[in-house]
C-alpha atoms as a PDB file:
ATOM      1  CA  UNK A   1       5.547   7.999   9.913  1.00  0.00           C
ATOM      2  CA  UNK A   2       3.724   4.951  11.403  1.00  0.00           C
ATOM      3  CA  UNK A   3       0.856   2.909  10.794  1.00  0.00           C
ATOM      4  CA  UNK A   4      -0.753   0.198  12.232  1.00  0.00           C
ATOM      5  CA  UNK A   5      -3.831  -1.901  11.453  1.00  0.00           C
ATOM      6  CA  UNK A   6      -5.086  -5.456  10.556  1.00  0.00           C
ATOM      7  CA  UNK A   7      -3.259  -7.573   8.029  1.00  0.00           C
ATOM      8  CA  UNK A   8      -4.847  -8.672   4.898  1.00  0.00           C
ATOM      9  CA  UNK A   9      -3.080 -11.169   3.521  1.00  0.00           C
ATOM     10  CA  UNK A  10      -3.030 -12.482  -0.313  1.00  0.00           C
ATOM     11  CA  UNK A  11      -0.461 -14.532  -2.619  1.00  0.00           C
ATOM     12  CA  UNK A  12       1.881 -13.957  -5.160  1.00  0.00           C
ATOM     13  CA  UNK A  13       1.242 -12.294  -8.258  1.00  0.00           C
ATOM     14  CA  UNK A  14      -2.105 -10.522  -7.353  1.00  0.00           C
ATOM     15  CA  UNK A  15      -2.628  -8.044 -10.786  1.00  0.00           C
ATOM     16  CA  UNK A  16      -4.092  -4.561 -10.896  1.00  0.00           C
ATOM     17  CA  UNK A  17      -6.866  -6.347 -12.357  1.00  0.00           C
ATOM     18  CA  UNK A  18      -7.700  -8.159  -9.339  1.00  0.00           C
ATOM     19  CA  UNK A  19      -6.725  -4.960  -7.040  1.00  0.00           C
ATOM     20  CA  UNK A  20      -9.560  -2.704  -8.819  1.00  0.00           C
ATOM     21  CA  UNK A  21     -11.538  -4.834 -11.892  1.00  0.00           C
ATOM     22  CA  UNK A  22     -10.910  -3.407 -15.448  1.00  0.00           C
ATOM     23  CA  UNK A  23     -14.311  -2.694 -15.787  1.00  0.00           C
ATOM     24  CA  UNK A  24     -14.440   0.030 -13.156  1.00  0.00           C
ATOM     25  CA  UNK A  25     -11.725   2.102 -15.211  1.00  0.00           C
ATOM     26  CA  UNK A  26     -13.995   4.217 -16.404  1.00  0.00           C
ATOM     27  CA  UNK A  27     -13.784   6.551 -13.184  1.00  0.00           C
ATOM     28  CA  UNK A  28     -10.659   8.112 -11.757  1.00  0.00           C
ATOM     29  CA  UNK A  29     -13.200   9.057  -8.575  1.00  0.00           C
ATOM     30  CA  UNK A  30     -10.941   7.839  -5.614  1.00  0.00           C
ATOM     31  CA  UNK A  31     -14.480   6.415  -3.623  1.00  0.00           C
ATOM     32  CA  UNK A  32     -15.633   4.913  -6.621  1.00  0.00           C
ATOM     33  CA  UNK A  33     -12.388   2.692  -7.541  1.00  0.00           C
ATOM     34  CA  UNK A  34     -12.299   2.068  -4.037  1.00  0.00           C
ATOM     35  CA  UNK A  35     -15.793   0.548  -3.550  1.00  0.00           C
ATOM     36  CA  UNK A  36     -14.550  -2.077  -6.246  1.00  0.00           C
ATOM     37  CA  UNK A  37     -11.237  -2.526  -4.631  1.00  0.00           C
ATOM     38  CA  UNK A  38     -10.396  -6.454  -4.677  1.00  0.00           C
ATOM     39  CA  UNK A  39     -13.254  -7.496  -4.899  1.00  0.00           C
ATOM     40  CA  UNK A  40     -13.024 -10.206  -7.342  1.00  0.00           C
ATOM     41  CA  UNK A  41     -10.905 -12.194  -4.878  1.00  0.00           C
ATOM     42  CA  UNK A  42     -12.026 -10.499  -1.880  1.00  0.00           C
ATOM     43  CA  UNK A  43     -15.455  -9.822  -1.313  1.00  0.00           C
ATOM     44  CA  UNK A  44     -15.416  -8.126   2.077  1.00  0.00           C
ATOM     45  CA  UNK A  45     -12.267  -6.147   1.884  1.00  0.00           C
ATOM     46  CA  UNK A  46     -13.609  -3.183   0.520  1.00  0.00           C
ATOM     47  CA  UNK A  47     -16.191  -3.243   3.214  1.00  0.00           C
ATOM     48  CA  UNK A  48     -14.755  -4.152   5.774  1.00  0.00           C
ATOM     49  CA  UNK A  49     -10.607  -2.736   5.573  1.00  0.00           C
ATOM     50  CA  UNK A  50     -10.422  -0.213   8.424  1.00  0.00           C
ATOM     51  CA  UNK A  51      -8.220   2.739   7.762  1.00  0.00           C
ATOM     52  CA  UNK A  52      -4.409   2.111   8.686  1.00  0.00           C
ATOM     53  CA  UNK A  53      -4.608  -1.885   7.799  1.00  0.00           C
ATOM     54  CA  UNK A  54      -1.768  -3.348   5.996  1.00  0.00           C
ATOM     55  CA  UNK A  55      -2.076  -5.407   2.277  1.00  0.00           C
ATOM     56  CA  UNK A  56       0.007  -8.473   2.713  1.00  0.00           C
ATOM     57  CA  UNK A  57       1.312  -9.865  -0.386  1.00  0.00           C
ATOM     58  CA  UNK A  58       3.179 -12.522  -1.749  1.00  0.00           C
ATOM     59  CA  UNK A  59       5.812 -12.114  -5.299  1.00  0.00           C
ATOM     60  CA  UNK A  60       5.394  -9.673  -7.920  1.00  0.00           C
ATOM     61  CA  UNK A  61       2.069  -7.359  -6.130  1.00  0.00           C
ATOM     62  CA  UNK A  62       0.479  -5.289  -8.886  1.00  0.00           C
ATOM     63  CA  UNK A  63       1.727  -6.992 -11.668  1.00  0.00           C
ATOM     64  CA  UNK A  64       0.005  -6.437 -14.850  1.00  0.00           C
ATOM     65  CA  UNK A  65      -1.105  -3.001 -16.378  1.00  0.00           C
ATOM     66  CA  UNK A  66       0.557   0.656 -15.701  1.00  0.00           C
ATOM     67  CA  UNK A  67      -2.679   1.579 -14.419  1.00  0.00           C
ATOM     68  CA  UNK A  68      -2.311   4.308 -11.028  1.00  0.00           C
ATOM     69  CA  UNK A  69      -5.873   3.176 -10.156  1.00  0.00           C
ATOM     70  CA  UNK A  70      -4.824  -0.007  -8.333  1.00  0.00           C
ATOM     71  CA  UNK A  71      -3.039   2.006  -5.670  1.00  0.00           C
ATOM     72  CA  UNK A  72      -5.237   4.902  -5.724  1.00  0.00           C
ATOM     73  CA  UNK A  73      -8.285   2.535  -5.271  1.00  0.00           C
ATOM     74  CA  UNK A  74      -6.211   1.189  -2.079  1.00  0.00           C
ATOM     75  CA  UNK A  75      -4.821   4.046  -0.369  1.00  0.00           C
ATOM     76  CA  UNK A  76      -8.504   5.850  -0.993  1.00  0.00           C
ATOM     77  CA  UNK A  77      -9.528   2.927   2.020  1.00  0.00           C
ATOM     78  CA  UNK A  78      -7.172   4.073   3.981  1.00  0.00           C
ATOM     79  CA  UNK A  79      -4.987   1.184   3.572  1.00  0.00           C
ATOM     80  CA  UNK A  80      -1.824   2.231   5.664  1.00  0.00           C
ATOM     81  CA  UNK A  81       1.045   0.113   3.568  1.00  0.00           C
ATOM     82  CA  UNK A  82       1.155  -2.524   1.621  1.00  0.00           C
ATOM     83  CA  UNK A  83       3.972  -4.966   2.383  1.00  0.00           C
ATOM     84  CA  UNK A  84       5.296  -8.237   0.054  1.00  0.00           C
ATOM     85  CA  UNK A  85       8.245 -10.244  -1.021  1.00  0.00           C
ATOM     86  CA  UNK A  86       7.916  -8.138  -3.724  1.00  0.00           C
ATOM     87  CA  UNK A  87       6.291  -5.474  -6.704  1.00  0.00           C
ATOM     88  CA  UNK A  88       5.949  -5.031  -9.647  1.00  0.00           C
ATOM     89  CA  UNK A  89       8.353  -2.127 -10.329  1.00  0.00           C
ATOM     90  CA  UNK A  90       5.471   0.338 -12.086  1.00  0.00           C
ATOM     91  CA  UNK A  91       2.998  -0.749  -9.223  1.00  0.00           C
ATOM     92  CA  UNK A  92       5.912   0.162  -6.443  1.00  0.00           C
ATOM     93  CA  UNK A  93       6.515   3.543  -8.564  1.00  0.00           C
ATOM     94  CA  UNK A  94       2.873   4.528  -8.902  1.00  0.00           C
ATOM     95  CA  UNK A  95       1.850   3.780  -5.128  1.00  0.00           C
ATOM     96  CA  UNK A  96       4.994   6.215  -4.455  1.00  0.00           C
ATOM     97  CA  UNK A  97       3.839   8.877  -6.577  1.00  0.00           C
ATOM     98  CA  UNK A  98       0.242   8.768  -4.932  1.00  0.00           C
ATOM     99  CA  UNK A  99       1.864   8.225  -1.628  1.00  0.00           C
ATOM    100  CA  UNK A 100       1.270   5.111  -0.655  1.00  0.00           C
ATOM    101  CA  UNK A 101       3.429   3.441   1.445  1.00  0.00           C
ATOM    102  CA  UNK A 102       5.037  -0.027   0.174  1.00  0.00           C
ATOM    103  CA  UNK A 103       7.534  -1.971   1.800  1.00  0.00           C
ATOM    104  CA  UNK A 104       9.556  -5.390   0.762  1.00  0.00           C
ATOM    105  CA  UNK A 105      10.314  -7.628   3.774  1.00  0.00           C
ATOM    106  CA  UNK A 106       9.802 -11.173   3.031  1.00  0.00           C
ATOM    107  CA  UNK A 107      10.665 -12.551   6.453  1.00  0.00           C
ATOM    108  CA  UNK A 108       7.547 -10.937   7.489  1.00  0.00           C
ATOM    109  CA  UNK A 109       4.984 -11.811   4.842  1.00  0.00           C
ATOM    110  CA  UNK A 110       5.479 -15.229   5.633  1.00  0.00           C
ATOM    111  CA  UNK A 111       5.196 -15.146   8.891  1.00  0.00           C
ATOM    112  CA  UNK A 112       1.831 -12.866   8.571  1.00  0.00           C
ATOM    113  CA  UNK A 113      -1.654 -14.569   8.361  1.00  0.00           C
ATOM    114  CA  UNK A 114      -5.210 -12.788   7.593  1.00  0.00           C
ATOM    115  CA  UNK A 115      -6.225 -11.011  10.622  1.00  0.00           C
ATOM    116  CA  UNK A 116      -2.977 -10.061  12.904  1.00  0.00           C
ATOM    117  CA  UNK A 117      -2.238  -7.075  14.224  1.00  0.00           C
ATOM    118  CA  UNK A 118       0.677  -5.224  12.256  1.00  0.00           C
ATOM    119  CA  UNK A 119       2.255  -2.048  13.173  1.00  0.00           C
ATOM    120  CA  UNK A 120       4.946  -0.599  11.099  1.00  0.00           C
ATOM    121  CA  UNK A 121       7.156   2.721  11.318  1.00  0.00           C
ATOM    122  CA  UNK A 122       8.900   3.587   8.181  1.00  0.00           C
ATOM    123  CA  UNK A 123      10.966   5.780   9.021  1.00  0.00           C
ATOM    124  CA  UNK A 124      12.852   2.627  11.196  1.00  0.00           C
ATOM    125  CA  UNK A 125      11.719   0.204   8.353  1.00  0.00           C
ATOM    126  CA  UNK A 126      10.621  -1.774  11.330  1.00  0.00           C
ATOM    127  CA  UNK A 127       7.609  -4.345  11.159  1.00  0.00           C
ATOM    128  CA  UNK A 128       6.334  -5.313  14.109  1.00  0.00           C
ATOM    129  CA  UNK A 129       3.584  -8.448  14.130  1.00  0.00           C
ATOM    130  CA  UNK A 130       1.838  -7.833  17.350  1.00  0.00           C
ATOM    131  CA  UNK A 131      -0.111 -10.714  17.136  1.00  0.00           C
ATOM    132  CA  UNK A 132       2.843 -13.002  17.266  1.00  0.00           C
ATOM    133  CA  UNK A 133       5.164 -11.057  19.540  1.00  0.00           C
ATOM    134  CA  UNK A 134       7.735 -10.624  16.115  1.00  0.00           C
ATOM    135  CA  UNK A 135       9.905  -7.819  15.006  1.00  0.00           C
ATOM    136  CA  UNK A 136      11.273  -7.489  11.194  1.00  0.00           C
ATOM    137  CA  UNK A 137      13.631  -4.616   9.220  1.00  0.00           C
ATOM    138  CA  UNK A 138      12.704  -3.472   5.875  1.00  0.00           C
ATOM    139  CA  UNK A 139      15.033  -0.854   4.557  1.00  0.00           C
ATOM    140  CA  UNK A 140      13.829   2.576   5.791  1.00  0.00           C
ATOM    141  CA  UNK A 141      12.559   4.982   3.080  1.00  0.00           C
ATOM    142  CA  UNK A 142      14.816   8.546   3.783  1.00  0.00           C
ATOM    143  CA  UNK A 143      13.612  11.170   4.614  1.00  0.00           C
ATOM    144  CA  UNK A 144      13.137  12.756   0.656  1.00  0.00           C
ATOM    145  CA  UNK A 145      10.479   9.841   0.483  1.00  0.00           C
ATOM    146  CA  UNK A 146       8.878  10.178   4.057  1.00  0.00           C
ATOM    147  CA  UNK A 147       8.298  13.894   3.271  1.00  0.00           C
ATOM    148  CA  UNK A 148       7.140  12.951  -0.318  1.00  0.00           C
ATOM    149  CA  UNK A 149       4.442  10.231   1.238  1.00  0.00           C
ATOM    150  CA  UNK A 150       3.064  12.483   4.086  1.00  0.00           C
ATOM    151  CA  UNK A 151       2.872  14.925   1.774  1.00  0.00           C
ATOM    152  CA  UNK A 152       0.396  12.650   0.028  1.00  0.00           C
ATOM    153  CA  UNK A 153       2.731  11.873  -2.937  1.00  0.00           C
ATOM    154  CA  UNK A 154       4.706  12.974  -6.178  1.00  0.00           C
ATOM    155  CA  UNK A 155       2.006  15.922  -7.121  1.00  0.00           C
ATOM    156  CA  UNK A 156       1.202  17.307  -3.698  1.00  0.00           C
ATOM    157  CA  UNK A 157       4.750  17.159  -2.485  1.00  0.00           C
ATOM    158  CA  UNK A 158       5.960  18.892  -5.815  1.00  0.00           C
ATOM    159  CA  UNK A 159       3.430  21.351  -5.356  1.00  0.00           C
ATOM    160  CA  UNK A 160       3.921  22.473  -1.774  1.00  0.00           C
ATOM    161  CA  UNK A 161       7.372  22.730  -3.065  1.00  0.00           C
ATOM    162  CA  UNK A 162       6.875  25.392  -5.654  1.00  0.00           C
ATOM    163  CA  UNK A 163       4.290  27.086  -3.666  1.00  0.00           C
ATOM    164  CA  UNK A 164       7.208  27.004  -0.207  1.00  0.00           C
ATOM    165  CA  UNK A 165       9.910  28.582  -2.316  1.00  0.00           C
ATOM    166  CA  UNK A 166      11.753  24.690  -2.557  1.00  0.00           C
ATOM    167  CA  UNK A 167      11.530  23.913   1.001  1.00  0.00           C
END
């Protein structure tokens, strides 16, 4: 499973609050919480994130509440991965059940900058910054949690289990 897309890169500690507003809750609609999607600290994104671009964060990304709208909101752009030094360990757990993609690789975050082209295969764990010529390893996801994300997360994958007789 690959993407590949633009980086948009942010600091440390960016909250759910910041990655879709609190006062947006109201809706669990996918395209509405993603219309609102950062834009408290990032005007454009929501307008202009093309589908397969890559959320570059610094420490602790999607701190704050338990909310599942912050990565919802995000992977309903089409956001490809999110990579940072690190999550929040609810945030990293809730983008997994939804199946979004988040990787930890903090050689590469601070190497990254707003605009370069990333392209990242996670079944490798490999990061590749096109844009400076760079290759990274994050640890690989196996292949339980490949087939959970293409499967579009905790629910779906479950689902096509029961319906498949567990395969």
């Amino acid at each position: 499973m690959k993407c590949q897309g633009t980086a948009w890169v942010y600091g440390d500690h960016v909250d759910t609050d910041a990655i879709i507003p609190a006062r947006y809750l109201m809706s669990s609609d996918p395209d509405e919480l993603a219309a609102h999607c950062m834009e408290d600290i990032d005007t454009d994104f929501s307008r202009d994130v093309a589908p397969g671009d890559v959320v570059v964060a610094g420490e602790n990304f999607g701190c704050g509440s338990s909310r599942e709208h912050a990565p919802i909101a995000l992977k309903a752009l089409g956001v490809g991965c999110v990579l940072a030094k690190s999550f929040a360990r609810i945030f990293f757990r809730n983008a997994l059940n939804i199946g979004l993609p988040v990787l930890v690789c903090r050689e590469a975050v601070c190497e990254a900058q707003s605009g370069h082209a990333l392209a990242i295969d996670l079944e490798r764990g490999a990061i590749t910054n096109r844009t400076l010529r760079k290759s990274y390893v994050a640890e690989p996801y196996p292949a339980f949690m490949l087939d959970l994300i293409q499967a579009g997360g905790l629910v779906a994958f479950t689902r096509r289990r029961l319906t498949s007789g567990g395969r």
